[in-house]
Protein backbone atom coordinates (compact mmCIF):
# COMPACT_ATOMS: atom_id res chain seq x y z
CA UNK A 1 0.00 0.00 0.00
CA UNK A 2 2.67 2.11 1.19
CA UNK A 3 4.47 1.91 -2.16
CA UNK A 4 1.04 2.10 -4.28
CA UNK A 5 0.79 5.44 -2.74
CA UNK A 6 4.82 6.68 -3.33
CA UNK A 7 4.12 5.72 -7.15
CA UNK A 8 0.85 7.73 -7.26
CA UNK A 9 2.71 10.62 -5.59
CA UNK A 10 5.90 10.42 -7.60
CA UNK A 11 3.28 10.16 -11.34
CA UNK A 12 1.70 13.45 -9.52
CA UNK A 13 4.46 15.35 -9.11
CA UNK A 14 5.98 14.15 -12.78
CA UNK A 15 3.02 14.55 -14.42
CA UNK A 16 2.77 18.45 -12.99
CA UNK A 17 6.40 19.27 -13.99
CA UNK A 18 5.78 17.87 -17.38
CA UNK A 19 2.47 19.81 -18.12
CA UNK A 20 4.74 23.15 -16.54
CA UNK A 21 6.89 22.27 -19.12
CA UNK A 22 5.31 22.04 -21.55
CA UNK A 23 2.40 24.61 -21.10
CA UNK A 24 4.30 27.65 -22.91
CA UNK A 25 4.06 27.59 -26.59
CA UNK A 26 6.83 27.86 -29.06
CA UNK A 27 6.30 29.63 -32.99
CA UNK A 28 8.69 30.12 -35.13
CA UNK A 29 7.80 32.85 -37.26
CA UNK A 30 8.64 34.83 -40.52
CA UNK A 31 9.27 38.79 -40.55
CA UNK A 32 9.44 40.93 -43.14
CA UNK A 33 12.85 43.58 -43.33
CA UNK A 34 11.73 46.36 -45.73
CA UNK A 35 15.08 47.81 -44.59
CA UNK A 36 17.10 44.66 -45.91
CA UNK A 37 14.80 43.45 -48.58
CA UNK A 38 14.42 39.97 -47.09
CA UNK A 39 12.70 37.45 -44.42
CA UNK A 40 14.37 36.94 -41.46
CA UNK A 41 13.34 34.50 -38.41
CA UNK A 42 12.36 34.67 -34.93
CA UNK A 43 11.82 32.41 -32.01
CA UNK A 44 8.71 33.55 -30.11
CA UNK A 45 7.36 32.14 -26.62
CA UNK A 46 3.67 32.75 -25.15
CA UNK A 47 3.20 31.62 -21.77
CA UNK A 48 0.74 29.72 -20.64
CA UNK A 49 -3.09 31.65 -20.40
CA UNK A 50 -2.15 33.80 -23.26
CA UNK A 51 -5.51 33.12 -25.02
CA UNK A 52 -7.25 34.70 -22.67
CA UNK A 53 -6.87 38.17 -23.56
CA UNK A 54 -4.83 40.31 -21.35
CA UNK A 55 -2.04 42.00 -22.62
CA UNK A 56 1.76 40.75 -22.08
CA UNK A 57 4.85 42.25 -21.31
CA UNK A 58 7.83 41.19 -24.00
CA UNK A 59 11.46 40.44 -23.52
CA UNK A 60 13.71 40.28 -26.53
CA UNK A 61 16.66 38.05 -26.47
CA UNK A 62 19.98 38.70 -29.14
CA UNK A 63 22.31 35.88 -29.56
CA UNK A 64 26.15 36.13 -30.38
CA UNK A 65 28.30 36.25 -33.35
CA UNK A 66 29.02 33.48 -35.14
CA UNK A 67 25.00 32.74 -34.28
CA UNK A 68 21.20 33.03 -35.08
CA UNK A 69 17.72 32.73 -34.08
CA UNK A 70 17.39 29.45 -32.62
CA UNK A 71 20.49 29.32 -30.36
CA UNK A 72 18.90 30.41 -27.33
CA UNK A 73 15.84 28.23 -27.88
CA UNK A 74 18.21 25.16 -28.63
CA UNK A 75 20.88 25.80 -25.77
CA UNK A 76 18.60 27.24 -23.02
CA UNK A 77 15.80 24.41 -22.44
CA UNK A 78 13.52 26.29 -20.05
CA UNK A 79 12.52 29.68 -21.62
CA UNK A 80 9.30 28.35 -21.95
CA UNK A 81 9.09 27.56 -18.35
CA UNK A 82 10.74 31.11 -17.64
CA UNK A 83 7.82 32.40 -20.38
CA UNK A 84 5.22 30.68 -18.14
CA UNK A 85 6.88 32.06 -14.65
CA UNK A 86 6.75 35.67 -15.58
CA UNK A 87 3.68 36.06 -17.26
CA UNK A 88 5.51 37.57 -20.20
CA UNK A 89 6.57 37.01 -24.09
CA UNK A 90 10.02 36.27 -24.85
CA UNK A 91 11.26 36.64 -28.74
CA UNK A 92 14.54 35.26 -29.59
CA UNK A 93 15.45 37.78 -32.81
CA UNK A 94 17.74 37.28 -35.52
CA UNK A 95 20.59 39.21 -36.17
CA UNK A 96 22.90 37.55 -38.84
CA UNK A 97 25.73 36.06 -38.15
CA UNK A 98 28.44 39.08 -37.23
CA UNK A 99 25.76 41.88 -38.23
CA UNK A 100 26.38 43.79 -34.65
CA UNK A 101 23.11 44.80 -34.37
CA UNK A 102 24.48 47.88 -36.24
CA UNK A 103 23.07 50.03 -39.28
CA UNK A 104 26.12 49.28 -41.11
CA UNK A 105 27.65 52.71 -42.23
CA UNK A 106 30.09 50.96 -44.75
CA UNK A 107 26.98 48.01 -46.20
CA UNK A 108 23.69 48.95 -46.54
CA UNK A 109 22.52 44.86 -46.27
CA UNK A 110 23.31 45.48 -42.66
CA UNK A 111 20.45 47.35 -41.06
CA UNK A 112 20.32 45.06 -38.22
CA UNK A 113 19.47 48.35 -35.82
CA UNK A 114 16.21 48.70 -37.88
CA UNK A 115 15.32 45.33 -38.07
CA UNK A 116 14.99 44.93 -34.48
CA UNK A 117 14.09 48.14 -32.61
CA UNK A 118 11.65 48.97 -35.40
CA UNK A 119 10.43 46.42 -37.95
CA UNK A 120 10.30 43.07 -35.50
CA UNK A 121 8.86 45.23 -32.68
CA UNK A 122 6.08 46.12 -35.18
CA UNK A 123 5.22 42.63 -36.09
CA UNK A 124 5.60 40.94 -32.98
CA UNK A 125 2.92 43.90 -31.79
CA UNK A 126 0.61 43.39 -34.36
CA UNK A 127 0.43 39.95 -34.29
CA UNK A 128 0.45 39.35 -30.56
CA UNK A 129 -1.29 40.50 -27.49
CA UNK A 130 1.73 42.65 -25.72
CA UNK A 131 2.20 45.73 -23.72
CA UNK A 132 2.54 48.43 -26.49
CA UNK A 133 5.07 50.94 -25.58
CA UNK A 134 8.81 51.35 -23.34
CA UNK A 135 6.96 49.80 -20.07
CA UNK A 136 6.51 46.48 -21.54
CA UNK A 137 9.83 46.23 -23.32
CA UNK A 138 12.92 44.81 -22.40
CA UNK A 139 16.00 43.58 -24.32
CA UNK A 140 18.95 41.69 -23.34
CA UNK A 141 21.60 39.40 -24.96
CA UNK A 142 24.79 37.61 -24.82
CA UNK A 143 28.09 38.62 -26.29
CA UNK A 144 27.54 40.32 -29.27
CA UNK A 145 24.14 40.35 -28.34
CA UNK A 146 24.63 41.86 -25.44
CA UNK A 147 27.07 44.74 -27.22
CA UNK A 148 23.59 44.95 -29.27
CA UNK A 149 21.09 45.10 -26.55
CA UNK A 150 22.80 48.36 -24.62
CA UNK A 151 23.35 49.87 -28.00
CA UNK A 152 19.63 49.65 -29.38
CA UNK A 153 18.51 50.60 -25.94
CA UNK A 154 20.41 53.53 -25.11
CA UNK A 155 19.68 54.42 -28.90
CA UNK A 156 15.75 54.09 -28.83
CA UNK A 157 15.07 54.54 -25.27
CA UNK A 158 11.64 55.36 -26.19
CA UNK A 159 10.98 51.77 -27.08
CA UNK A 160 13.16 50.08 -24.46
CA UNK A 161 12.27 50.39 -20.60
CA UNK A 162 14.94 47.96 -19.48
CA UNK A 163 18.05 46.24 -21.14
CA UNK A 164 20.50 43.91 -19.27
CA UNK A 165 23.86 42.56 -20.97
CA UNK A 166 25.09 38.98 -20.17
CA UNK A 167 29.20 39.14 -21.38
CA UNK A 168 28.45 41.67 -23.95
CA UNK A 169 31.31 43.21 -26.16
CA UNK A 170 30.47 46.83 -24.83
CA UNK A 171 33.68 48.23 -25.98
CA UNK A 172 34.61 46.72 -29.30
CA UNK A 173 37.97 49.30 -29.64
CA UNK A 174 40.03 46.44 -28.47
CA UNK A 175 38.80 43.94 -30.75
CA UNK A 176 39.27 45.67 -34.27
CA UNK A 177 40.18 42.76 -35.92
CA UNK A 178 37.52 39.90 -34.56
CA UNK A 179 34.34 39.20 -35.56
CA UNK A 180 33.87 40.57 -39.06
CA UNK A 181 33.38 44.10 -36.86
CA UNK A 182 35.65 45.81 -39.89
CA UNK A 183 32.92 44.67 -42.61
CA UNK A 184 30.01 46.15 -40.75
CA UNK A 185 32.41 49.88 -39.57
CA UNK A 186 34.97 49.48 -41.91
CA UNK A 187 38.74 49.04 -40.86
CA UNK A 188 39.57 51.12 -37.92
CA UNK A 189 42.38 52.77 -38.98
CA UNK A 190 40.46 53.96 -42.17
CA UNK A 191 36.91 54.74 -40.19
CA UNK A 192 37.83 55.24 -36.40
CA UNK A 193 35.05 57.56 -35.52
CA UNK A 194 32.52 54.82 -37.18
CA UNK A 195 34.33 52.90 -34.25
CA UNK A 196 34.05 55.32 -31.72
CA UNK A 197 30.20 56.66 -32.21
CA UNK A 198 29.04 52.89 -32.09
CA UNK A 199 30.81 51.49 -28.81
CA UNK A 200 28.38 51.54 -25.69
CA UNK A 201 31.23 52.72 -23.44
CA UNK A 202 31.09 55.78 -25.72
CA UNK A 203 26.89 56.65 -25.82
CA UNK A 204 26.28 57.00 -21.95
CA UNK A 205 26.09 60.85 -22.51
CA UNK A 206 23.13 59.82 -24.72
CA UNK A 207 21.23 58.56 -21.27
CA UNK A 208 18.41 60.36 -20.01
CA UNK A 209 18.52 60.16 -16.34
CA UNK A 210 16.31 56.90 -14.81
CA UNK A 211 15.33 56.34 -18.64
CA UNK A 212 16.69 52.56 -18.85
CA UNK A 213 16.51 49.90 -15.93
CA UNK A 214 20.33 48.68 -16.64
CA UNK A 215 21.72 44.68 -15.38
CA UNK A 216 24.67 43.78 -17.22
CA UNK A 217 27.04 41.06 -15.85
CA UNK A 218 30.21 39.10 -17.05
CA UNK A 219 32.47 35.95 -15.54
CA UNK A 220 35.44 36.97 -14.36
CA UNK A 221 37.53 34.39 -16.59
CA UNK A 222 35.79 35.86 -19.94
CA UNK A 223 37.75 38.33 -22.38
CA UNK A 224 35.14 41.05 -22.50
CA UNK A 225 35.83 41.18 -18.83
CA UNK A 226 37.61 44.12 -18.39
CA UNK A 227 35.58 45.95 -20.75
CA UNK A 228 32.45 45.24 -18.76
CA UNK A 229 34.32 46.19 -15.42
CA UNK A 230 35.31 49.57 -17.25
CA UNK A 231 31.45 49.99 -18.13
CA UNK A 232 30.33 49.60 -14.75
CA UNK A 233 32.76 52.32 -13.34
CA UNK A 234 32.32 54.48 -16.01
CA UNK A 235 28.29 54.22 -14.95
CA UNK A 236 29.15 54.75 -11.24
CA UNK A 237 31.03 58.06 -12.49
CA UNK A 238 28.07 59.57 -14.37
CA UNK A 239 25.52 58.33 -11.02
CA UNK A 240 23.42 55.77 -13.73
CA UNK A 241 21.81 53.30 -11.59
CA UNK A 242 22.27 50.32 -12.74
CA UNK A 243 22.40 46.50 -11.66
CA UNK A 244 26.22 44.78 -12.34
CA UNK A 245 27.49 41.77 -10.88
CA UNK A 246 30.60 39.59 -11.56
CA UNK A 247 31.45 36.06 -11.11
CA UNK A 248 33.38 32.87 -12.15
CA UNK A 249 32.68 32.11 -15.17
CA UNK A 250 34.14 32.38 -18.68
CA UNK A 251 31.75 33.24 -22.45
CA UNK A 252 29.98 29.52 -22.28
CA UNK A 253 26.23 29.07 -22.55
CA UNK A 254 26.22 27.57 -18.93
CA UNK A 255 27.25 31.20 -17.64
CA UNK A 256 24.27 32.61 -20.44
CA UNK A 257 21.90 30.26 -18.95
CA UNK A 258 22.67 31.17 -15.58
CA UNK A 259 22.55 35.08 -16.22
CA UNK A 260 19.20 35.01 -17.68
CA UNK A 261 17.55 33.65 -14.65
CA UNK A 262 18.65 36.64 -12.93
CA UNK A 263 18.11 38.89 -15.64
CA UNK A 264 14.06 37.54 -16.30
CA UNK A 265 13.56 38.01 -12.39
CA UNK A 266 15.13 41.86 -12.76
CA UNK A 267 12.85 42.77 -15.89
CA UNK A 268 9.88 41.09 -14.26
CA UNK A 269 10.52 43.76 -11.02
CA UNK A 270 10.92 46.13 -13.71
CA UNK A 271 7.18 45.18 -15.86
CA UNK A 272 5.24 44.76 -12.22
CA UNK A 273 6.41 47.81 -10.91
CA UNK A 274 5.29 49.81 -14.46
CA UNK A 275 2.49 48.04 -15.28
CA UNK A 276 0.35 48.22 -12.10
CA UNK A 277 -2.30 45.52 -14.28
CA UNK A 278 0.33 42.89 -13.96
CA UNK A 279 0.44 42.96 -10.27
């Protein structure tokens, strides 16, 4: 009897974390870049309820050079729960493989910056029920994606409310020949103010005070490091709140993984606190 009744408890509990699991849904959709000529992909995650007509809150996620669309939804297994936990929309957005999130200055096929703070933003509002405007926004991403998260922030802060940054390349000065970066600004030595206008360590003075709800963090072993460490004191100097933490950890998707956790819970403070209806 006694083990009749273990079974039926351990099927409950299974059974519940399964149907958790699984209660998010996942569409992979097609946008339209008027800017680029072309279709370009997205990840996109409604939590569970969303039928029922209120209006969600959306977080978009960039991934890293080198990447695409899917590589959050194939290396970070429980945005869908995270989707279902917050109450919230979460869009993983393409941006090419190395296009910086940039409007290319130097190769008009790049208009990355246009894509996503304008043209996705459009379609994922017209075609699902979200929080129109800054208070329902949030952006964050790793690596390059986190370079392009700060930058189209702090760039269109009347679409963003919140941005974090999870080992982002926020100073790409030291990095002139990685990453395809000289296709997209052109060489540096040729073009160094394209370098120096598009480098988040150099747009702060574009800030409006309180605007953007800031987190940014990077492991301690990882090579944008320093740059992040130079961001955060560089913040501090100006008085911009902001959120920044540092620990072990080196650029691997089980530090990306990690950082989002905290980084959903901070823009989920940030959506309850603007959006009184969510509480």
């Amino acid at each position: 009897m006694k083990k009749n009744l273990l079974l039926i408890l351990f099927l409950s509990i299974s059974l519940a974390f399964i149907n958790e699991v699984k209660a998010a849904k996942v569409d992979t959709v097609e946008t339209y870049s008027d800017a680029m000529h072309k279709k370009i992909k997205a990840v996109v995650y409604t939590p569970e309820g969303y039928e029922q007509g209120k209006e969600y809150p959306v977080v978009y996620l960039l991934h890293g050079a080198g990447g695409k669309y899917s590589d959050w939804a194939k290396s970070a297994a429980k945005l869908g729960v995270s989707s279902d936990l917050y109450h919230e929309i979460i869009v993983c957005a393409d941006g090419s493989v190395n296009s910086w999130y940039l409007d290319s200055p130097v190769d008009p096929a790049y208009k990355y910056e246009t894509y996503v703070a304008k043209e996705l933003i459009a379609y994922i509002d017209k075609n699902y029920k979200t929080i129109k405007s800054r208070k329902g926004r949030a952006i964050t991403g790793l690596s390059m994606g986190g370079h392009g998260a700060l930058y189209l922030a702090i760039k269109h802060q009347n679409v963003f409310g919140a941005v974090g940054s999870m080992s982002g390349g926020v100073d790409i000065r030291p990095f002139p020949n990685n990453w395809d970066m000289a296709k997209r600004l052109g060489s540096y030595a040729e073009y160094p103010e394209n370098w120096e206008k598009n480098t988040v360590t150099n747009m702060l003075y574009l800030l409006t005070p309180n605007s953007l709800s800031i987190i940014f963090d990077c492991g301690t072993e990882d090579f944008f490091y320093k740059v992040n460490l130079e961001l955060h004191k560089k913040l501090l100097e100006r008085n911009i709140p902001h959120d920044y933490i540092a620990r072990p950890g080196g650029h691997t998707w089980p530090y990306w993984v990690n950082s989002l956790n905290y980084q959903l819970l901070f823009f989920n403070g940030y959506f309850k606190k603007n959006n009184p209806q969510l509480n």
